[in-house]
C-alpha atoms as a PDB file:
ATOM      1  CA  UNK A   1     -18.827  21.633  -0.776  1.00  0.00           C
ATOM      2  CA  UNK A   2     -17.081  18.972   1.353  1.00  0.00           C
ATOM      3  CA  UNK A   3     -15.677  16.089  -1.043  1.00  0.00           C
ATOM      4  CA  UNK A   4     -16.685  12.472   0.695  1.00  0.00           C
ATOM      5  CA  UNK A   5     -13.833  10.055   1.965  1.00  0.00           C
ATOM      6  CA  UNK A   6     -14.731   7.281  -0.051  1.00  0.00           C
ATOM      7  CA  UNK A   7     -12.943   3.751   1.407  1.00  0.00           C
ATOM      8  CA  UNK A   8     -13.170   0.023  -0.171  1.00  0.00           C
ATOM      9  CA  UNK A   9     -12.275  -2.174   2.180  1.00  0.00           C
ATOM     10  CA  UNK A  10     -13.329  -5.339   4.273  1.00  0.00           C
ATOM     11  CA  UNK A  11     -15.451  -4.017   7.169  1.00  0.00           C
ATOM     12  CA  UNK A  12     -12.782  -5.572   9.639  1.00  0.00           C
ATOM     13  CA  UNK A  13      -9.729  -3.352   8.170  1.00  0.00           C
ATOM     14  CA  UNK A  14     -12.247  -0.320   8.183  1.00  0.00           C
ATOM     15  CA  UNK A  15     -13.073  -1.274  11.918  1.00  0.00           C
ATOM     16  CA  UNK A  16      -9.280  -2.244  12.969  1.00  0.00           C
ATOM     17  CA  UNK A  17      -8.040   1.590  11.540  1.00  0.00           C
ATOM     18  CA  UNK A  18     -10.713   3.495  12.713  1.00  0.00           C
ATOM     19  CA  UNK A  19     -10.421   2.170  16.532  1.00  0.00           C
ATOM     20  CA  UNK A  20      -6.277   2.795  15.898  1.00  0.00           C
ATOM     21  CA  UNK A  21      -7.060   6.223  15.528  1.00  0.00           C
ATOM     22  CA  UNK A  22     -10.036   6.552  17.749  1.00  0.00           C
ATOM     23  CA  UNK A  23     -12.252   8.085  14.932  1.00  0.00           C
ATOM     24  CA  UNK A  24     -15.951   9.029  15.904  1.00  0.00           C
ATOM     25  CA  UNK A  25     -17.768   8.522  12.197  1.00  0.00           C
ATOM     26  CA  UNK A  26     -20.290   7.416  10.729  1.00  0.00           C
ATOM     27  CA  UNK A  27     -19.749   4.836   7.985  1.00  0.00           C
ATOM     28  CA  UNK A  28     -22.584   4.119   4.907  1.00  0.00           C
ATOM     29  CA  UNK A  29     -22.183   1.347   2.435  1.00  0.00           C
ATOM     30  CA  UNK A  30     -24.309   0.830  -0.107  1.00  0.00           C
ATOM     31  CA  UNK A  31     -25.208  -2.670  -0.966  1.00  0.00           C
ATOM     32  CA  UNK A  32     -26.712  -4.014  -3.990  1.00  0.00           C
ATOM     33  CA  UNK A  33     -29.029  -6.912  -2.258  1.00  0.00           C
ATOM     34  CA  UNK A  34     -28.289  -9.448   0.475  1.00  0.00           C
ATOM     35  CA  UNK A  35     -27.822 -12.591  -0.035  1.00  0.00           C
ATOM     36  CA  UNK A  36     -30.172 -15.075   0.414  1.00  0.00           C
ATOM     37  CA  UNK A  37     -33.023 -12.837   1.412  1.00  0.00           C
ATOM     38  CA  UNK A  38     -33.854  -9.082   0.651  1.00  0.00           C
ATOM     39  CA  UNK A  39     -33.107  -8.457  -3.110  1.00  0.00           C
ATOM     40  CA  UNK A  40     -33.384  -5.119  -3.202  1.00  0.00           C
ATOM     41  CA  UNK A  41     -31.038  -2.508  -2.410  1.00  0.00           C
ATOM     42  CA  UNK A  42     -30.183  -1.497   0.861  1.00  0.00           C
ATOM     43  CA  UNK A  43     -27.703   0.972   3.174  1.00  0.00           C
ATOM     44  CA  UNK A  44     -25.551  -0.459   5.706  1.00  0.00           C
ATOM     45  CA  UNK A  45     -24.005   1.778   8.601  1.00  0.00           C
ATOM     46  CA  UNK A  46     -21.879   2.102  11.447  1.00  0.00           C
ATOM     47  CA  UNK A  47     -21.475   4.355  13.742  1.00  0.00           C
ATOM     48  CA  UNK A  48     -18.217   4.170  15.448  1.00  0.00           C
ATOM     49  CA  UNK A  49     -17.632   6.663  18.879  1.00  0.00           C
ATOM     50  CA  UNK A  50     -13.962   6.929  19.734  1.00  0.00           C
ATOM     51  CA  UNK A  51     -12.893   4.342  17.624  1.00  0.00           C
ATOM     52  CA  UNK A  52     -15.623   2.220  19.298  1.00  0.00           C
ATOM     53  CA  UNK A  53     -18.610   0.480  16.750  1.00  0.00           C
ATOM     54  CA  UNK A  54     -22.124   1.545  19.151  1.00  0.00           C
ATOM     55  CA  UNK A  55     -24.338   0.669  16.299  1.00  0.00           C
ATOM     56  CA  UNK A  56     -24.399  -1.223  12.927  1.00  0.00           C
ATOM     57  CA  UNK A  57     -27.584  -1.432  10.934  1.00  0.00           C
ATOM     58  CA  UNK A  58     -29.006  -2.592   7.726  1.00  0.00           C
ATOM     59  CA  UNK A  59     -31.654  -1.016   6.453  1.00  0.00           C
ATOM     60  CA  UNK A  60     -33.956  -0.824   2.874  1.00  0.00           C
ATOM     61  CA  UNK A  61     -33.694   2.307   0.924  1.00  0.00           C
ATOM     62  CA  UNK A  62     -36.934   3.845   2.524  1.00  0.00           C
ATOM     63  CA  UNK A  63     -35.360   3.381   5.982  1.00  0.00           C
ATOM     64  CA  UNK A  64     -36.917   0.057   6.655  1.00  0.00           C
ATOM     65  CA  UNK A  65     -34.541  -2.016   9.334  1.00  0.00           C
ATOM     66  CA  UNK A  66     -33.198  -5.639   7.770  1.00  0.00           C
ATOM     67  CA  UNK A  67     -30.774  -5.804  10.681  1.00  0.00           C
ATOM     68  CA  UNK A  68     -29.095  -4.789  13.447  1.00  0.00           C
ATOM     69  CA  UNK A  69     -25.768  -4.912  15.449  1.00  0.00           C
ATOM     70  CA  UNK A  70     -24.365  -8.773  15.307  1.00  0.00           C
ATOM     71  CA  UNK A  71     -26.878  -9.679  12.909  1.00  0.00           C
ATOM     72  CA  UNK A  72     -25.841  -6.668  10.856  1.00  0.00           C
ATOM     73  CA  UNK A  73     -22.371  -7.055  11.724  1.00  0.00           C
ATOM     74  CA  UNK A  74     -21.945 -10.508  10.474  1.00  0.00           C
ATOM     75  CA  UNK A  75     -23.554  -9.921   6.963  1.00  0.00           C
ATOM     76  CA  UNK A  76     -21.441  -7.144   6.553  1.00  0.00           C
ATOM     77  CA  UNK A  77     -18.337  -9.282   7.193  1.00  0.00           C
ATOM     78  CA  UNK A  78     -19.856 -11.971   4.827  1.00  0.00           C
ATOM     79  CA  UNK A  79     -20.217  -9.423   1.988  1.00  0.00           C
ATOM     80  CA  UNK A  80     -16.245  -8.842   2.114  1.00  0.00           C
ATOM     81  CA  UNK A  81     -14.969  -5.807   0.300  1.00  0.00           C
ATOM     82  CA  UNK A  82     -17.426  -2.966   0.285  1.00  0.00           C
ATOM     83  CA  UNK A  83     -17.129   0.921  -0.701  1.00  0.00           C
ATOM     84  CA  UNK A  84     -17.701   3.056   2.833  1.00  0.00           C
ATOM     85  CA  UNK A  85     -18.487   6.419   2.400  1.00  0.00           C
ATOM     86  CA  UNK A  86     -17.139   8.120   5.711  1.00  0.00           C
ATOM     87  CA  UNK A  87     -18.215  11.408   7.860  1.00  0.00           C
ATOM     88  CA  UNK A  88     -16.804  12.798  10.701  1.00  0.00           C
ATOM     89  CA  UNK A  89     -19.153  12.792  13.236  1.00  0.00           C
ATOM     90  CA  UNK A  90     -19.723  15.588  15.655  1.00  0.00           C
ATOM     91  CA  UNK A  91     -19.238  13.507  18.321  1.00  0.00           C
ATOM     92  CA  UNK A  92     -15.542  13.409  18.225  1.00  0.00           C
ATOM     93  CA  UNK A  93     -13.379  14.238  20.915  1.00  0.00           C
ATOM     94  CA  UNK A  94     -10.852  15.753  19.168  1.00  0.00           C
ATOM     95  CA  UNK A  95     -12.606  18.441  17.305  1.00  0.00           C
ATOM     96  CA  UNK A  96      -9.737  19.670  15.035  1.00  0.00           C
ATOM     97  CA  UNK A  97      -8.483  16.244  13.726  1.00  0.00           C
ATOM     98  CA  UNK A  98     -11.097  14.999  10.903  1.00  0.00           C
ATOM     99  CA  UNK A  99     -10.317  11.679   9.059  1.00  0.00           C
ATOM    100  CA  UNK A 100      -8.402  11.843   5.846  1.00  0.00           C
ATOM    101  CA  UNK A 101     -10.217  12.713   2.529  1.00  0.00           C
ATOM    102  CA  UNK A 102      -9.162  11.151  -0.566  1.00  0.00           C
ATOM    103  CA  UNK A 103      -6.309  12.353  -2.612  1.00  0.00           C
ATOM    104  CA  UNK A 104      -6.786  11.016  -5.717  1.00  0.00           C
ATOM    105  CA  UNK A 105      -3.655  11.325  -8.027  1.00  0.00           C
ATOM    106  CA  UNK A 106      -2.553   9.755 -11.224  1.00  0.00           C
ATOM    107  CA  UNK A 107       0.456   9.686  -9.736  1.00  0.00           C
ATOM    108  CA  UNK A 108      -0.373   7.651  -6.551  1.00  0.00           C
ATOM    109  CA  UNK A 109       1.719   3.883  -6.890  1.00  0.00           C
ATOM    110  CA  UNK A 110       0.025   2.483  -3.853  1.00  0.00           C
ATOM    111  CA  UNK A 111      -3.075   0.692  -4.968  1.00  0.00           C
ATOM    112  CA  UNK A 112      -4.388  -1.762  -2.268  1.00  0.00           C
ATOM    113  CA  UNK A 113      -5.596  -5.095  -3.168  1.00  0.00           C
ATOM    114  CA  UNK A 114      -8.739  -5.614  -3.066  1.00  0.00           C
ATOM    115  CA  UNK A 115      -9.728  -7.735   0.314  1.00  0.00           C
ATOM    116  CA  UNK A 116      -7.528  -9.136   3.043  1.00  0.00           C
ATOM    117  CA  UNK A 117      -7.837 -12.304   5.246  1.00  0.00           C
ATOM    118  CA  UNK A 118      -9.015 -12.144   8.888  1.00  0.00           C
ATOM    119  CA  UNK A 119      -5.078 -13.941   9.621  1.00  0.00           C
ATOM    120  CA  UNK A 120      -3.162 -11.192   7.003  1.00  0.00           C
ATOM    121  CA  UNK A 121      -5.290  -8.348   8.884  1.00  0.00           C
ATOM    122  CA  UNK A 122      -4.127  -9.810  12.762  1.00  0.00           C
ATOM    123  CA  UNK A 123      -0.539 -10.071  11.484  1.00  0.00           C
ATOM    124  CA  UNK A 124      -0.374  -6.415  10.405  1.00  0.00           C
ATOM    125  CA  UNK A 125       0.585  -3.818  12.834  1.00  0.00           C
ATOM    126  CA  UNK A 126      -1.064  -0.905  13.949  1.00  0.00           C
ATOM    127  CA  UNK A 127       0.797   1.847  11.685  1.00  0.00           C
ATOM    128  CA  UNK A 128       1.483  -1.329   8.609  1.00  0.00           C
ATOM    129  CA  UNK A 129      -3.029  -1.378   8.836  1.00  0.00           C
ATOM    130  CA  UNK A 130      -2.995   2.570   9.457  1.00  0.00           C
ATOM    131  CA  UNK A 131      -0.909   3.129   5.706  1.00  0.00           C
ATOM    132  CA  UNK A 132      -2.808   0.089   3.999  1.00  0.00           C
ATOM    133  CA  UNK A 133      -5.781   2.182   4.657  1.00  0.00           C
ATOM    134  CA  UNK A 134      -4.579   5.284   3.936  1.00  0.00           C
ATOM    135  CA  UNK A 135      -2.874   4.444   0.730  1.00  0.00           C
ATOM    136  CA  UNK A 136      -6.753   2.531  -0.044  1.00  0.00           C
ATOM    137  CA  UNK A 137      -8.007   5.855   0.043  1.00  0.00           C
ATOM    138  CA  UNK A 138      -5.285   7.215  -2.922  1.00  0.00           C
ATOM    139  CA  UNK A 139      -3.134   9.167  -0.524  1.00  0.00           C
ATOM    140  CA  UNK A 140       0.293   9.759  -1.341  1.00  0.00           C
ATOM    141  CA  UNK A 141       3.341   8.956   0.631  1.00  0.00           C
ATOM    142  CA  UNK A 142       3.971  12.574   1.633  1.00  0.00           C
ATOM    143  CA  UNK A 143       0.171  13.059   3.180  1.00  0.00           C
ATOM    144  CA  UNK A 144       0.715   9.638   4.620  1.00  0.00           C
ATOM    145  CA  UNK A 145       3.639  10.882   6.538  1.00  0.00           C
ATOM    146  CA  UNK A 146       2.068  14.161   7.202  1.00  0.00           C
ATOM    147  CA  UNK A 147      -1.859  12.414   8.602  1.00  0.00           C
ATOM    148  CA  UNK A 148       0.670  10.062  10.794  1.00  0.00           C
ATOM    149  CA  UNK A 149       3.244  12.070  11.680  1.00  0.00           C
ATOM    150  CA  UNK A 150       6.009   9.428  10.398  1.00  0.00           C
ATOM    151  CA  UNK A 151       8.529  10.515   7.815  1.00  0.00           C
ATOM    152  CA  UNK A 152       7.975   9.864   4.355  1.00  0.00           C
ATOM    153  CA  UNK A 153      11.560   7.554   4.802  1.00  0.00           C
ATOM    154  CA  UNK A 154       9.139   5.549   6.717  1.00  0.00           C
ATOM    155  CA  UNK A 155       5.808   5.028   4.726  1.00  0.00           C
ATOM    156  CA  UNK A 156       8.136   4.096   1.720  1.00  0.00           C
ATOM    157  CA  UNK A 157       9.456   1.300   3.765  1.00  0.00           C
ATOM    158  CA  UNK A 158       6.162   0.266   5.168  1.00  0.00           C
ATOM    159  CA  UNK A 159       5.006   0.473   1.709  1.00  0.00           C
ATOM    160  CA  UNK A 160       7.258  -1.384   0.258  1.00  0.00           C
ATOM    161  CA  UNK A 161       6.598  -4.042   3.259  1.00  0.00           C
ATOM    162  CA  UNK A 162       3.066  -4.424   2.410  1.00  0.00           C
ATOM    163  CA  UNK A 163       3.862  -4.359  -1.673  1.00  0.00           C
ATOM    164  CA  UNK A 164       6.687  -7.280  -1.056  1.00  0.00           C
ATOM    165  CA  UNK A 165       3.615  -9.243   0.886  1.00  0.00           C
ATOM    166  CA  UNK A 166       1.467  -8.441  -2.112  1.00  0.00           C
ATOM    167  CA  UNK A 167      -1.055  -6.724  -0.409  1.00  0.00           C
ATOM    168  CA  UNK A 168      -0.169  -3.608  -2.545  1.00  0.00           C
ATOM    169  CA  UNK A 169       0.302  -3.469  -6.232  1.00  0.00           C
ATOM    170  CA  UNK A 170       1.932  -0.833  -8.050  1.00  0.00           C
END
């Protein structure tokens, strides 16, 4: 039995890393009620194709559509931090890479804090959001290194970059 990749994050750092790597997934949140309106729970998803979002949906437990793409899209960035559950899709283009699943260590120092700005995201680059993420998900330095073929040298410092801009904690 395939463990889940479980990531809580923003919907915009989610986004930003998955189109960095070009992931095709599907992403499912699960959301306690929405506010100001359906107070029930409800699933949100994406489905992202190369890295590219093609459809994001709300929807009641029984499969009943709330909303859909920007409507969707902009509750889900309104909500902030959420917990994705992630599956490769079959869809992907490059069969034999899947997306990360969670290492979960009690020796991992990299916790992530717990939501990010829209301005903190943009001044992040690619491989800074790429570890951020990756360290979210309880990865250690050494399968950091190995998912972005970097050396570990250089996920310490980038680390330590992020932790020094408090956007880690140890």
């Amino acid at each position: 039995m395939q463990e889940r990749t479980i990531y809580v994050l923003p919907m915009s750092v989610l986004l930003e890393t998955m189109r960095e790597l070009a992931a095709s997934v599907t992403v499912q949140a699960q959301l306690a009620a929405l506010p100001q309106g359906w107070n029930e729970p409800c699933m949100a998803e994406l489905v992202l194709v190369e890295g590219r979002l093609h459809i994001c949906t709300i929807s009641t437990t029984e499969g009943l559509m709330l909303l859909q793409q920007e409507a969707a899209y902009q509750m889900l960035h309104r909500l902030g931090t959420l917990e994705w559950t992630v599956r490769p899709d079959g869809r992907s283009s490059t069969q034999d890479e899947q997306l990360p699943s969670p290492t979960i260590s009690k020796h991992v120092p990299w916790l992530v804090a717990s939501s990010l700005s829209s301005e903190v995201l943009a001044s992040l680059s690619r491989r800074h959001k790429q570890v951020l993420l990756l360290s979210e998900s309880h990865k250690r330095p050494e399968e950091i290194a190995r998912l972005l073929r970097l050396s570990v040298q250089k996920v310490e410092q980038i680390l330590q970059t992020l932790n020094a801009r408090h956007l880690t904690k140890t």
